[in-house]
Protein backbone atom coordinates (compact mmCIF):
# COMPACT_ATOMS: atom_id res chain seq x y z
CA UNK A 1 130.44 90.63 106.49
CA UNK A 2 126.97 91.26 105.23
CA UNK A 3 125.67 94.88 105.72
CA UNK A 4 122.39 93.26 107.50
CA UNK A 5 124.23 91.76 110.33
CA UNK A 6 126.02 93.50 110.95
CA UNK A 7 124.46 112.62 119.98
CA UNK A 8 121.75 111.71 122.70
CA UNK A 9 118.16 111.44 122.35
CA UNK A 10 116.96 114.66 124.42
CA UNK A 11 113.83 112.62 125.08
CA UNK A 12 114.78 110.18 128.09
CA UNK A 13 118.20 111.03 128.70
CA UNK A 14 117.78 111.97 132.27
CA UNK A 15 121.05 111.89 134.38
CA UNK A 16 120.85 112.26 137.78
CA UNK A 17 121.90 115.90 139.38
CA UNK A 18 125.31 114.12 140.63
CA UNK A 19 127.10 112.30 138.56
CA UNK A 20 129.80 112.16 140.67
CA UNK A 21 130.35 108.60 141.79
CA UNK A 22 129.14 108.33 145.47
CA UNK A 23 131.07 106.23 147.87
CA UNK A 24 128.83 104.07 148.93
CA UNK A 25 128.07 103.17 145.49
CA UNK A 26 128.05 98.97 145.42
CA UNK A 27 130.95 97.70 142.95
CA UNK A 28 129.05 96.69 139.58
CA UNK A 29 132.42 96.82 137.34
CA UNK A 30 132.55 93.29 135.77
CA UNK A 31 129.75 92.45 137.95
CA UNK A 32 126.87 89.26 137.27
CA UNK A 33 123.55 88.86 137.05
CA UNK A 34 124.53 86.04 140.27
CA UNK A 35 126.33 89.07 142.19
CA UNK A 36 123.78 91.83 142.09
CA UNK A 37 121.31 89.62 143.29
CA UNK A 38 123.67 88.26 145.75
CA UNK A 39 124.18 91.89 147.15
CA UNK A 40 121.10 92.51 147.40
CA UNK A 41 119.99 89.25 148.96
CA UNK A 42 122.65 89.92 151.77
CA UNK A 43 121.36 93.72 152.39
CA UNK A 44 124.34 95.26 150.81
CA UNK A 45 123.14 96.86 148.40
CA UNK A 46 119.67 97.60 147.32
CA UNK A 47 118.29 97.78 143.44
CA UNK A 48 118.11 101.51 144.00
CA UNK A 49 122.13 101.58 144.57
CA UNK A 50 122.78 99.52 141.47
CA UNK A 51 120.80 101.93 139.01
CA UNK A 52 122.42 104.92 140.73
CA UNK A 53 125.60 102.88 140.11
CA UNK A 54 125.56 102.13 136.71
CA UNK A 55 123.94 105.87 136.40
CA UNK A 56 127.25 107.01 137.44
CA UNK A 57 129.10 104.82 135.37
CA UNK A 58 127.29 105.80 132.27
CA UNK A 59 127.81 109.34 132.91
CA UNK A 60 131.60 108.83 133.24
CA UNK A 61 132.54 106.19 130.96
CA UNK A 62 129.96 106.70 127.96
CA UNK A 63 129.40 109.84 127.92
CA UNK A 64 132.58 111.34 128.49
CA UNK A 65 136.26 109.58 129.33
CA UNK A 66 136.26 106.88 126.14
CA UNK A 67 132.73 108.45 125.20
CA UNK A 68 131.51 104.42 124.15
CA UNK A 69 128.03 105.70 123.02
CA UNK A 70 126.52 102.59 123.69
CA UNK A 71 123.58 103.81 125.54
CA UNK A 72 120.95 106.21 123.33
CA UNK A 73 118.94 107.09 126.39
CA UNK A 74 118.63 106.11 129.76
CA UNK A 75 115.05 105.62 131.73
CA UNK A 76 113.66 108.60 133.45
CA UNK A 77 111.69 105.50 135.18
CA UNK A 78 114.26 103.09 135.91
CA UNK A 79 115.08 104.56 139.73
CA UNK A 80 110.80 104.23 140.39
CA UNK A 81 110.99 100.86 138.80
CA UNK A 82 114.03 100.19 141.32
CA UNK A 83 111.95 101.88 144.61
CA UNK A 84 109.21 99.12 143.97
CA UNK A 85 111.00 96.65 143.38
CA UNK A 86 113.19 96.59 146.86
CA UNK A 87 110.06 97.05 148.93
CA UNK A 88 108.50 93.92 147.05
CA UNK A 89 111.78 92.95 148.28
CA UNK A 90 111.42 93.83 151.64
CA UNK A 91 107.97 92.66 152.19
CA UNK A 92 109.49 88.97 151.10
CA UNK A 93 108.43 89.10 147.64
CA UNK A 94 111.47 87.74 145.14
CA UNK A 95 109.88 87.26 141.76
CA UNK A 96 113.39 85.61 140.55
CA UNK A 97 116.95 85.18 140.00
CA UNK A 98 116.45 89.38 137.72
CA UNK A 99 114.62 90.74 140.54
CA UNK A 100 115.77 94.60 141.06
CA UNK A 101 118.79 93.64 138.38
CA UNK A 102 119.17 96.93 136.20
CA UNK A 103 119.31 95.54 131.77
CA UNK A 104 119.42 97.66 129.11
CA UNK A 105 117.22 97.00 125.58
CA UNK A 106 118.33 97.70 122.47
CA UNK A 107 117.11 100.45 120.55
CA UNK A 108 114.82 99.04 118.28
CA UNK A 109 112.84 97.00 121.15
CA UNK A 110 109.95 98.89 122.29
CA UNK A 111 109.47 99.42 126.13
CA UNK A 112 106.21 101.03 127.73
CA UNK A 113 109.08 103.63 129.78
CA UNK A 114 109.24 107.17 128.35
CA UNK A 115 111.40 106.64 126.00
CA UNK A 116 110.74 106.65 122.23
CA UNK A 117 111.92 103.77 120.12
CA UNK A 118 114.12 104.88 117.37
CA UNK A 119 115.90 102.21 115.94
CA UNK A 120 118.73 104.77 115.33
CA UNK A 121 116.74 106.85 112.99
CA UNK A 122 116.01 110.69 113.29
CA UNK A 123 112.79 109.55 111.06
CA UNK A 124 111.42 107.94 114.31
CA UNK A 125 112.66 110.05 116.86
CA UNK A 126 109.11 111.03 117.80
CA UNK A 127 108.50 106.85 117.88
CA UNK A 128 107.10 106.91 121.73
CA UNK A 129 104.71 104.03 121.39
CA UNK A 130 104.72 103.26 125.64
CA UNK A 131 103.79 99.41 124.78
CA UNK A 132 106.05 96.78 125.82
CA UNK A 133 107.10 94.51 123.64
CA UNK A 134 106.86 90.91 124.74
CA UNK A 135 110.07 90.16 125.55
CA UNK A 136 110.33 93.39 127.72
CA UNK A 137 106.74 92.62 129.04
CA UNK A 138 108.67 89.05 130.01
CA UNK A 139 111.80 90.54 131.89
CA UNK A 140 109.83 93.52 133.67
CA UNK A 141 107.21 90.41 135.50
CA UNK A 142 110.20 88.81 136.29
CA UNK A 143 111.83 91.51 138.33
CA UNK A 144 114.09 93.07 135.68
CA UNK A 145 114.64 96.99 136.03
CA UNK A 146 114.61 98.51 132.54
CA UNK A 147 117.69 100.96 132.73
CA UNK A 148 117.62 102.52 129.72
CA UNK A 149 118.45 101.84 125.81
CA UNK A 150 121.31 101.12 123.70
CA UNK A 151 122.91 102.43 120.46
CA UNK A 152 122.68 99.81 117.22
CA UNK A 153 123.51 100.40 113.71
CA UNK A 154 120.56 102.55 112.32
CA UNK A 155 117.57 100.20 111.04
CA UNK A 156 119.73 97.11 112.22
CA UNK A 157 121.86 97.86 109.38
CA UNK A 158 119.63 96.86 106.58
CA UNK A 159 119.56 100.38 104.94
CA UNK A 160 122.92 99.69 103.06
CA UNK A 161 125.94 97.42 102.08
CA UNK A 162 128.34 100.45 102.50
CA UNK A 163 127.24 100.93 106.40
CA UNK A 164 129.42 101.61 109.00
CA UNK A 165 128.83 98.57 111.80
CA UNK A 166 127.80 100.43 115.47
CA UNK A 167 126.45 104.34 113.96
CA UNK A 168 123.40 105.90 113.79
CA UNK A 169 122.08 109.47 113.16
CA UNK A 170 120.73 109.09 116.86
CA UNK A 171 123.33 107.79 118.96
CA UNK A 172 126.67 108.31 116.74
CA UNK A 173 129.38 105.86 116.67
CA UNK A 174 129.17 103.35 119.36
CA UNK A 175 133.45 102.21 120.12
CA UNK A 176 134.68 98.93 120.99
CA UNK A 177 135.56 99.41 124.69
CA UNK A 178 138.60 96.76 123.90
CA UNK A 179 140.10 99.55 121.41
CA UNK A 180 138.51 102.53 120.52
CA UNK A 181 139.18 103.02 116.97
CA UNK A 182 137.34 99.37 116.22
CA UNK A 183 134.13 98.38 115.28
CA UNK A 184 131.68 96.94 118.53
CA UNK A 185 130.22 95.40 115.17
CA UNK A 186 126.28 93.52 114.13
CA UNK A 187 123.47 96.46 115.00
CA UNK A 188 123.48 95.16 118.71
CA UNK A 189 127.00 97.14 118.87
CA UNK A 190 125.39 99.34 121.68
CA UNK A 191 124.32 96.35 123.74
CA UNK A 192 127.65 94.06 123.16
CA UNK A 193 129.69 97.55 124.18
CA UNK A 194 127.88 98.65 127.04
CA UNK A 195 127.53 94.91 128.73
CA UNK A 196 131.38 94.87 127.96
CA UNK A 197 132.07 98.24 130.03
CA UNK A 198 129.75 97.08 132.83
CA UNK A 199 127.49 99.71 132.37
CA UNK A 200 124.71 96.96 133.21
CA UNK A 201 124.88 93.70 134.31
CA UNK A 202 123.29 91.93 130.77
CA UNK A 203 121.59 93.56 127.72
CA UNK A 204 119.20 92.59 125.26
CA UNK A 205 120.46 92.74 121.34
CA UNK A 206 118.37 91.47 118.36
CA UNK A 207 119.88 89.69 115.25
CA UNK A 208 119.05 88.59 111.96
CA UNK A 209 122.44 87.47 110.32
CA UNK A 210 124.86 88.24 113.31
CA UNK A 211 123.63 91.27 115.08
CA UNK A 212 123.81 89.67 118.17
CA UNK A 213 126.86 87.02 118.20
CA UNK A 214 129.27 89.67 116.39
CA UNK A 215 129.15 92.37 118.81
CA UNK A 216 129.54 89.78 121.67
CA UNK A 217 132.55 87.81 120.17
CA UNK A 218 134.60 91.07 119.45
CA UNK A 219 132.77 92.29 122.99
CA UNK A 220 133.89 89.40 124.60
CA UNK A 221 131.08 88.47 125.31
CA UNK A 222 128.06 85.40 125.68
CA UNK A 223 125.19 85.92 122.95
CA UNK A 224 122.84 83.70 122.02
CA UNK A 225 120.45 84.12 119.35
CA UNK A 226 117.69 81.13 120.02
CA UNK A 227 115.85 79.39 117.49
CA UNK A 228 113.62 81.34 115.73
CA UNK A 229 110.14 81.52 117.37
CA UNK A 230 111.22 80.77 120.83
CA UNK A 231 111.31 84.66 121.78
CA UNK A 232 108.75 86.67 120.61
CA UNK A 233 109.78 89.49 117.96
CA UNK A 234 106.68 91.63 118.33
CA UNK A 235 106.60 95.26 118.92
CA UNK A 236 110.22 95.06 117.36
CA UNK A 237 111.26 97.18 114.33
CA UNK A 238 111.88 94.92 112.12
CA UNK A 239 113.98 93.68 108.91
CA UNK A 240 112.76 89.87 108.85
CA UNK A 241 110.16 87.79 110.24
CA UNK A 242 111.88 84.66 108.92
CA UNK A 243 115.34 85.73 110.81
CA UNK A 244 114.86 88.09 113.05
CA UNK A 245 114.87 87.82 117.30
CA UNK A 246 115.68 88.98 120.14
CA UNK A 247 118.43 86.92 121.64
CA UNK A 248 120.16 88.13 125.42
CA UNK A 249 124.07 89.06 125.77
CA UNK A 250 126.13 88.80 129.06
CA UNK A 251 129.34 88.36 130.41
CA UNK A 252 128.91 84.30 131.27
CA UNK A 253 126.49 81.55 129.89
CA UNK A 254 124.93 81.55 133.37
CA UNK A 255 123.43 85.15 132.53
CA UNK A 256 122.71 84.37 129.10
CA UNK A 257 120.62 81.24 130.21
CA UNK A 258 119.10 82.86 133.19
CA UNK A 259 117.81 86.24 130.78
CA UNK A 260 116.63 83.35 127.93
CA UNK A 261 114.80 81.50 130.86
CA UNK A 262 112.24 84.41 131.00
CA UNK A 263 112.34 85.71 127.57
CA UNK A 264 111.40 82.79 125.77
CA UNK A 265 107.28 82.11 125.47
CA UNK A 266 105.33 79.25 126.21
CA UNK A 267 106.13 76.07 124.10
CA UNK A 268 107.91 72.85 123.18
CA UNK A 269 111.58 74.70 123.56
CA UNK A 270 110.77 77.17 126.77
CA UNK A 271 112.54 75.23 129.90
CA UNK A 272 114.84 76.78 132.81
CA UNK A 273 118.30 77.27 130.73
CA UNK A 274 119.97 78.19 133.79
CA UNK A 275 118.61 75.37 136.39
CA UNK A 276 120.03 72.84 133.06
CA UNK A 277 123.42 74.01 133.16
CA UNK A 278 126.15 71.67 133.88
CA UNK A 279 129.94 71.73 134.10
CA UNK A 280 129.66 67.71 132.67
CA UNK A 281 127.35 68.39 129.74
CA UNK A 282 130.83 68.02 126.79
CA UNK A 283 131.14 64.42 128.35
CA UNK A 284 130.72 62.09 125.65
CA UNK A 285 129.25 64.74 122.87
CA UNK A 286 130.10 64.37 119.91
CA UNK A 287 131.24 67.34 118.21
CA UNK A 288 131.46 68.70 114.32
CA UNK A 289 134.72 71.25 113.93
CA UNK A 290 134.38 73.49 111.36
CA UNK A 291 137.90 74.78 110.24
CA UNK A 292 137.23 78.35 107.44
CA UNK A 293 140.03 79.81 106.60
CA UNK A 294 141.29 82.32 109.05
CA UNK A 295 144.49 83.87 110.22
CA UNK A 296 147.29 81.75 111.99
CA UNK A 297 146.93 83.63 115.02
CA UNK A 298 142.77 83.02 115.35
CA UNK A 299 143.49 79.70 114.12
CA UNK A 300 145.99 78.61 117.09
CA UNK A 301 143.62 80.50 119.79
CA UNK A 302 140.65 78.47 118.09
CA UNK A 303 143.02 74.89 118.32
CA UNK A 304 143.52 75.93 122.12
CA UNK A 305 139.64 75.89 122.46
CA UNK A 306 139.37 72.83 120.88
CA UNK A 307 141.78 71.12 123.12
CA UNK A 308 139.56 72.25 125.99
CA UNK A 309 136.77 70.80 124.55
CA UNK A 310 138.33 66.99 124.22
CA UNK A 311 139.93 67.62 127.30
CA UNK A 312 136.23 68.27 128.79
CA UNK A 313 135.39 65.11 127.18
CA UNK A 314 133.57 66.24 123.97
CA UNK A 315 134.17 63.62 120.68
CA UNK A 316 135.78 66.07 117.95
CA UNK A 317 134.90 65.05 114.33
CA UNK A 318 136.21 67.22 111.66
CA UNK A 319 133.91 68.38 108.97
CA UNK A 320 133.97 70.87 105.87
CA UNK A 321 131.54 73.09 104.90
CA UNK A 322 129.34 72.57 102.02
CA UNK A 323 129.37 74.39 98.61
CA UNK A 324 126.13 76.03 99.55
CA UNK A 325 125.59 78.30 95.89
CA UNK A 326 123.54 81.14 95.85
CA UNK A 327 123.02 80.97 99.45
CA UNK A 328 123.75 84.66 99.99
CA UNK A 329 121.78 85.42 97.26
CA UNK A 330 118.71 83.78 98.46
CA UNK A 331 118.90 85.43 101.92
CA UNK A 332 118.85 88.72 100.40
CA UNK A 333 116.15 88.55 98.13
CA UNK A 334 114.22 87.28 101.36
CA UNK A 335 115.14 89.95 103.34
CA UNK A 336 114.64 92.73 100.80
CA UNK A 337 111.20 91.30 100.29
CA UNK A 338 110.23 91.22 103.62
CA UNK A 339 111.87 94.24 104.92
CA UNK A 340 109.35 96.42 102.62
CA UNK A 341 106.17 94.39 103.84
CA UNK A 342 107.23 94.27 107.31
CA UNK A 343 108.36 97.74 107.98
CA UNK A 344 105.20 99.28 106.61
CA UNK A 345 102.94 96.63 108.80
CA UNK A 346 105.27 97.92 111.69
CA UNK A 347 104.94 101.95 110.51
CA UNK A 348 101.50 101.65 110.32
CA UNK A 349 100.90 100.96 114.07
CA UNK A 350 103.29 103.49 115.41
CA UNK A 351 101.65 106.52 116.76
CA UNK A 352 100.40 109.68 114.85
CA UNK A 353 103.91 111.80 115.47
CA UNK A 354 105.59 109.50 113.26
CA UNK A 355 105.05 110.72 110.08
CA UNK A 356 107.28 108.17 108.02
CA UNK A 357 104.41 105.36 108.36
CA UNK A 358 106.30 103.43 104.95
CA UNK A 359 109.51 102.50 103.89
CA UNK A 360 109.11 104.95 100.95
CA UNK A 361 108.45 107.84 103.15
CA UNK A 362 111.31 106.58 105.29
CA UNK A 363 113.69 107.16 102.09
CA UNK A 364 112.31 110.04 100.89
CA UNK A 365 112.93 111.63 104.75
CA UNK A 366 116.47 110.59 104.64
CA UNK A 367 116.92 112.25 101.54
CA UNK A 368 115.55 115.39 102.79
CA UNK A 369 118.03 115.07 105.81
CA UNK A 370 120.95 113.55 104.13
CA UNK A 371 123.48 115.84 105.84
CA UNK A 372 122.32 113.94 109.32
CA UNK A 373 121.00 110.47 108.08
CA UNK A 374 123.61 109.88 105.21
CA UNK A 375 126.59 111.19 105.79
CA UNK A 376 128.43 108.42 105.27
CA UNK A 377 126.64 105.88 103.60
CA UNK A 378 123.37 105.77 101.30
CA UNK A 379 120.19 103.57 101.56
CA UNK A 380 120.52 101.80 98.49
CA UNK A 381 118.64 98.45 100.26
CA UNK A 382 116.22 100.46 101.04
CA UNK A 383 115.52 101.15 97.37
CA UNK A 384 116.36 97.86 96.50
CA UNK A 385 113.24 96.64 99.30
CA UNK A 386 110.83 99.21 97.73
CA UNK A 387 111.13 97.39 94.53
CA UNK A 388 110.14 93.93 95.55
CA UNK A 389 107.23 91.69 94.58
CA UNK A 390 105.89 91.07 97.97
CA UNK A 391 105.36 88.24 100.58
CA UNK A 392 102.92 86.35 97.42
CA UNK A 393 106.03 86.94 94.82
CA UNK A 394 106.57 83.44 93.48
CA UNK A 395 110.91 84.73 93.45
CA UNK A 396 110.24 85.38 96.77
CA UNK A 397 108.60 82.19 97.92
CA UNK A 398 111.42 80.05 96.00
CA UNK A 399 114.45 81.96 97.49
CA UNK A 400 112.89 81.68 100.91
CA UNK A 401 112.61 77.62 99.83
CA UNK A 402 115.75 77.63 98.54
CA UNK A 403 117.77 78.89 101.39
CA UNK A 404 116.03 77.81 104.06
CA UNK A 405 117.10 74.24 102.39
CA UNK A 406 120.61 75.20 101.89
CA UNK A 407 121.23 76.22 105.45
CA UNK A 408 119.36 73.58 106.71
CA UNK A 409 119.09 70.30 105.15
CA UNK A 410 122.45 70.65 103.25
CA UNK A 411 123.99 72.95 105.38
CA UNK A 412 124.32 72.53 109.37
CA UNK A 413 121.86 69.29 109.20
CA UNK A 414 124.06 67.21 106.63
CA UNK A 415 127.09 68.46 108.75
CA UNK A 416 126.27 67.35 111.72
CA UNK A 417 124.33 64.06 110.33
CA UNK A 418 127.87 63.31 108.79
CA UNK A 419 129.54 63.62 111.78
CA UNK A 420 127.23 62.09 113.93
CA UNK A 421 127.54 65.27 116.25
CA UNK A 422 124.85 67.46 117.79
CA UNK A 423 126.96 70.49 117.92
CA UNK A 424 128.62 72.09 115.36
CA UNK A 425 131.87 74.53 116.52
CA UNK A 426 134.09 77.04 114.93
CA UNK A 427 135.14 80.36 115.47
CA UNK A 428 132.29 83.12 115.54
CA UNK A 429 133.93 86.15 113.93
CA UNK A 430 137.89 87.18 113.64
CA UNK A 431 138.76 90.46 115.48
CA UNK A 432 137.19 93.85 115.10
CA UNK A 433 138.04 95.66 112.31
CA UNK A 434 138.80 98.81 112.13
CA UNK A 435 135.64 101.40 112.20
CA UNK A 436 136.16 103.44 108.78
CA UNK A 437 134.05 106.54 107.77
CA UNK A 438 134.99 106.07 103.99
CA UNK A 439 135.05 102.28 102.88
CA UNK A 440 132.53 101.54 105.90
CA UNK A 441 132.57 97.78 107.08
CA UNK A 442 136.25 96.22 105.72
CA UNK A 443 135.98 92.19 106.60
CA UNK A 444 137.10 89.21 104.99
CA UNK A 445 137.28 86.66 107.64
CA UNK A 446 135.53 84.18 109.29
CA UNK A 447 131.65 84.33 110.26
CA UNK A 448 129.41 81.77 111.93
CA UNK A 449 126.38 83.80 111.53
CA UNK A 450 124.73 83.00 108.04
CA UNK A 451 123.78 78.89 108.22
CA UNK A 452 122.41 79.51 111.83
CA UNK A 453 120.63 82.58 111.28
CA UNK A 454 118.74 81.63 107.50
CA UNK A 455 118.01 78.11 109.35
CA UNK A 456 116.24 79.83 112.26
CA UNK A 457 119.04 77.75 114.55
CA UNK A 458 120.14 78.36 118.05
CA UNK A 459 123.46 79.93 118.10
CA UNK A 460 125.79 80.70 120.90
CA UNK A 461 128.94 82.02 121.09
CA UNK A 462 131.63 81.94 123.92
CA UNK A 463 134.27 84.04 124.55
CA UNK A 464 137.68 82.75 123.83
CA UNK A 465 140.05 84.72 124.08
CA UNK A 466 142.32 87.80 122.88
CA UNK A 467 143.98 87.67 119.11
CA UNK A 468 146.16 90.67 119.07
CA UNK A 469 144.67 92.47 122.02
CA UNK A 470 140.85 91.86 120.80
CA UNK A 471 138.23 89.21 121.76
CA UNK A 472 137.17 86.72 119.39
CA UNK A 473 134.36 84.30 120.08
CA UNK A 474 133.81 80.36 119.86
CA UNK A 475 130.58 79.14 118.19
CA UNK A 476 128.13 76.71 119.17
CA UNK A 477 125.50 75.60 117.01
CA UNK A 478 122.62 73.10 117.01
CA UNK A 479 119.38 72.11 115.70
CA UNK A 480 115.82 73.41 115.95
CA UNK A 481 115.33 73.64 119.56
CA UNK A 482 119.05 72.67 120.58
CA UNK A 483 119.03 75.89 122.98
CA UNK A 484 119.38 73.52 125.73
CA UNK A 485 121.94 71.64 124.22
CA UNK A 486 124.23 74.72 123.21
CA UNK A 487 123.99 76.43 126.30
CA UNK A 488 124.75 73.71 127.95
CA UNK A 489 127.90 72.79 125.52
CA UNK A 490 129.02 76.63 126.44
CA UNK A 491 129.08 76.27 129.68
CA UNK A 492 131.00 73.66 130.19
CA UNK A 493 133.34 75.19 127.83
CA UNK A 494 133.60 78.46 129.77
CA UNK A 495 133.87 77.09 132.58
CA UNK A 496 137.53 74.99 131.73
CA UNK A 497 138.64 77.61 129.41
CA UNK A 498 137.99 80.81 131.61
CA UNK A 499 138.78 82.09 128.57
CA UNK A 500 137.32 86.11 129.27
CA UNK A 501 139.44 88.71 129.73
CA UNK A 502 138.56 92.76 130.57
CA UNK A 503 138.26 95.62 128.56
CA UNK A 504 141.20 98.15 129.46
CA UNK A 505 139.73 101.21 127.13
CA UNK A 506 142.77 101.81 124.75
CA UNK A 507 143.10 104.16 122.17
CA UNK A 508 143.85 101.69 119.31
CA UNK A 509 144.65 97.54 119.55
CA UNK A 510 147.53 96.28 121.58
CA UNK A 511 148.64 94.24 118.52
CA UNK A 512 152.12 94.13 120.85
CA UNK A 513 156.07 95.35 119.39
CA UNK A 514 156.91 95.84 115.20
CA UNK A 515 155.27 99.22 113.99
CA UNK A 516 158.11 101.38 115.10
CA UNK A 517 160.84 98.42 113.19
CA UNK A 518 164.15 97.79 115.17
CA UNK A 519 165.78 101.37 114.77
């Protein structure tokens, strides 16, 4: 896996006086979007009780007990947010399907709360821009509650290719609730862990090259990262304005579509994911399978998903992936390039406290503070992105030409154009790996992320079951603009296959009987 994809702020993390979970706290333990506003539709349970609720939760689950680390900070605002919320309530007013529904944002999204935006770094711990971001602008009109913020990898792991999926100097480690000693994986690992331990009811992640389907396939979890352009990316630290986006994750497609709904701006692709959904839509579509090579175990789970897909109807034609050369090397050379000039256009509107306003002073503070920002891993893309040509460099331009054509025209378009297919399948990621302090990220399976991502391509993934005690993830990818149609391919899916299953916090990966031999 690409290093790209994939301690507590003082400032913001307010717990309430009693942690202690009350008893009349409403049940939000794998809990939807649907449910919490169901409760609090039938008077059961106000937005006020859910915040308090996952307050609670956080306290006892994240912070201490299997101490996840998936949430940097929590809201000092959130509970006001929730007050005004259930008397628009009360006086009638329902601004939508989020309204008083408690989400967390990832780190690296900026929110107009008290809370700074770090993206994992001590070098922007003083980052407390109070602007929304667009996409948090979008969820807070439409009723959402802002609960707080989650971990990530530190600068959505672009700083090196030795990184350590889920940790930053901020927030620490952020474990796989599934099995501790794995990677929650992709710089969304706060989001994709949190959402999994129900410490809110959806989250939003960002991605690039698999920061938000990896940590929700070994989450078990729905994440969708939408075309490109169809969710704004401003007021977002950034790595890549040709690949990066916000994109929501959730424990069902329903959530997923319903979060999307409202985050996605004006246009040709914005429509009402949610109201589209339909158990029907596999009926007749035809289907490209995409077979990598993966273990026998992921490979029978991933044959059982296909069966549910004929079964639901869909037309299954098998396809291989192209060649594809220098693809990898393309991307990179893109995102080096435009990591350097969109970083310091981001530094330079952050407020005067932040004294790293360019990438260069950004390296030369982690330097200085090497024991807490690199111990572990260097920043040698970070001094590879320094070096660059910039946004005019003619190497630039032709790498951005060249793999925007190999993931694209050769790549997912001549795929699905030889099968006749709109959506292309195959798993999203193996299991987690282990999370290792020395070698940092250790992978060599199966990933879904890289066509999708350089193509700008919606891309969906679906839980589908354990392999060896861990989620893994089913893929759905289509065209520009194909949100609709993945979604919609999802749901149906999830719907037959049922396929989610719980996280039960343990130490290491129920992998089942052998270690100890037959003696």
């Amino acid at each position: 896996m690409r290093a790209w994809m994939t301690g507590l702020m003082m400032a913001g993390a307010v717990l309430p006086a009693t942690v202690a979970a009350a008893a009349a706290d409403p049940v939000v333990d794998e809990r939807s979007v649907a449910d919490l506003q169901a409760t609090m539709t039938a008077g059961t349970a106000s937005s006020v009780d859910l915040v308090r609720a996952y307050q609670r939760r956080i306290a006892a689950i994240d912070r201490k007990g299997p101490t996840l680390r998936s949430v940097i900070m929590l809201n000092p605002d959130a509970l006001a947010q929730a007050r005004a919320l259930d008397g628009e309530r009360r006086r009638g007013r329902i601004r939508g399907p989020l309204h008083g529904v408690p989400i967390l944002i990832k780190d690296n999204i900026e929110t107009a709360d008290r809370m700074p935006t770090t993206a994992g770094s001590l070098a922007l711990k003083d980052n407390m821009t109070r602007r929304d971001a667009p996409v948090v602008a979008a969820l807070r009109a439409a009723g959402a509650v802002i609960l707080g913020k989650t971990n990530l990898s530190e600068w959505a792991n672009i700083r090196s290719t030795r990184s350590m999926s889920g940790w930053s100097a901020v927030g620490g480690l952020v474990r796989n609730p599934y099995a501790l000693d794995r990677t929650a994986c992709g710089s969304s690992s706060g989001s994709g862990a949190a959402v999994a331990a129900s410490l809110a009811a959806a989250a939003v992640g960002t991605e690039t090259d698999g920061s938000v389907v990896c940590p929700s396939s070994v989450a078990g979890l729905v994440g969708m990262k939408p075309t490109i352009g169809l969710v704004s990316g401003v007021h977002v630290v950034p790595i890549s304005h040709s690949q990066d986006t916000p994109g929501p994750m959730a424990k069902s497609v329903a959530d997923a579509a319903a979060l999307l709904s409202v985050m996605a701006v004006p246009g040709p692709g914005r429509r009402d994911y949610a109201a589209g959904l339909s158990r029907a839509a596999l009926s007749g579509l035809r289907v490209a399978v995409l077979r990598p090579d993966m273990t026998p175990d992921l490979a029978a789970k991933y044959q059982v998903a296909l069966d549910v897909l004929k079964a639901a109807g869909a037309v299954l034609v098998e396809v291989e992936r192209p060649k594809l050369e220098g693809l990898g090397e393309a991307e990179l050379l893109v995102l080096k390039t435009e990591l350097k000039a969109d970083l310091d256009a981001y530094l330079a509107t952050t407020p005067a406290a932040v004294k790293t306003r360019t990438l260069e002073r950004v390296i030369a503070f982690d330097t200085a503070n090497a024991g807490t920002e690199m111990p572990f891993f260097g920043q040698e893309l970070f001094e590879d992105a320094v070096k660059t040509g910039g946004l005019d460099d003619p190497a630039y331009k032709a790498a951005r030409a060249k793999s925007l054509r190999l993931a694209g025209v050769e790549g997912i378009d001549a795929m699905l154009k030889t099968a006749r297919a709109t959506v292309l399948v195959q798993p999203t990621y193996g299991p987690a790996w282990l999370s290792d302090t020395v070698y940092g990220d250790q992978y060599g399976g199966p990933s879904a992320s890289e066509l999708p991502a350089v193509a700008g391509y919606p891309h969906l993934t679906v839980p589908m079951g354990l392999v060896d005690g861990l989620p893994v993830g089913l893929s759905f990818i289509a065209t520009k603009f194909g949100d609709a149609t993945v979604l919609g391919a999802g749901y149906a899916y999830e719907q037959r296959a049922k396929a989610r299953v719980a996280p039960r916090y343990l130490p290491t990966a129920d992998a089942g009987p052998g270690l100890d031999g037959v003696r």
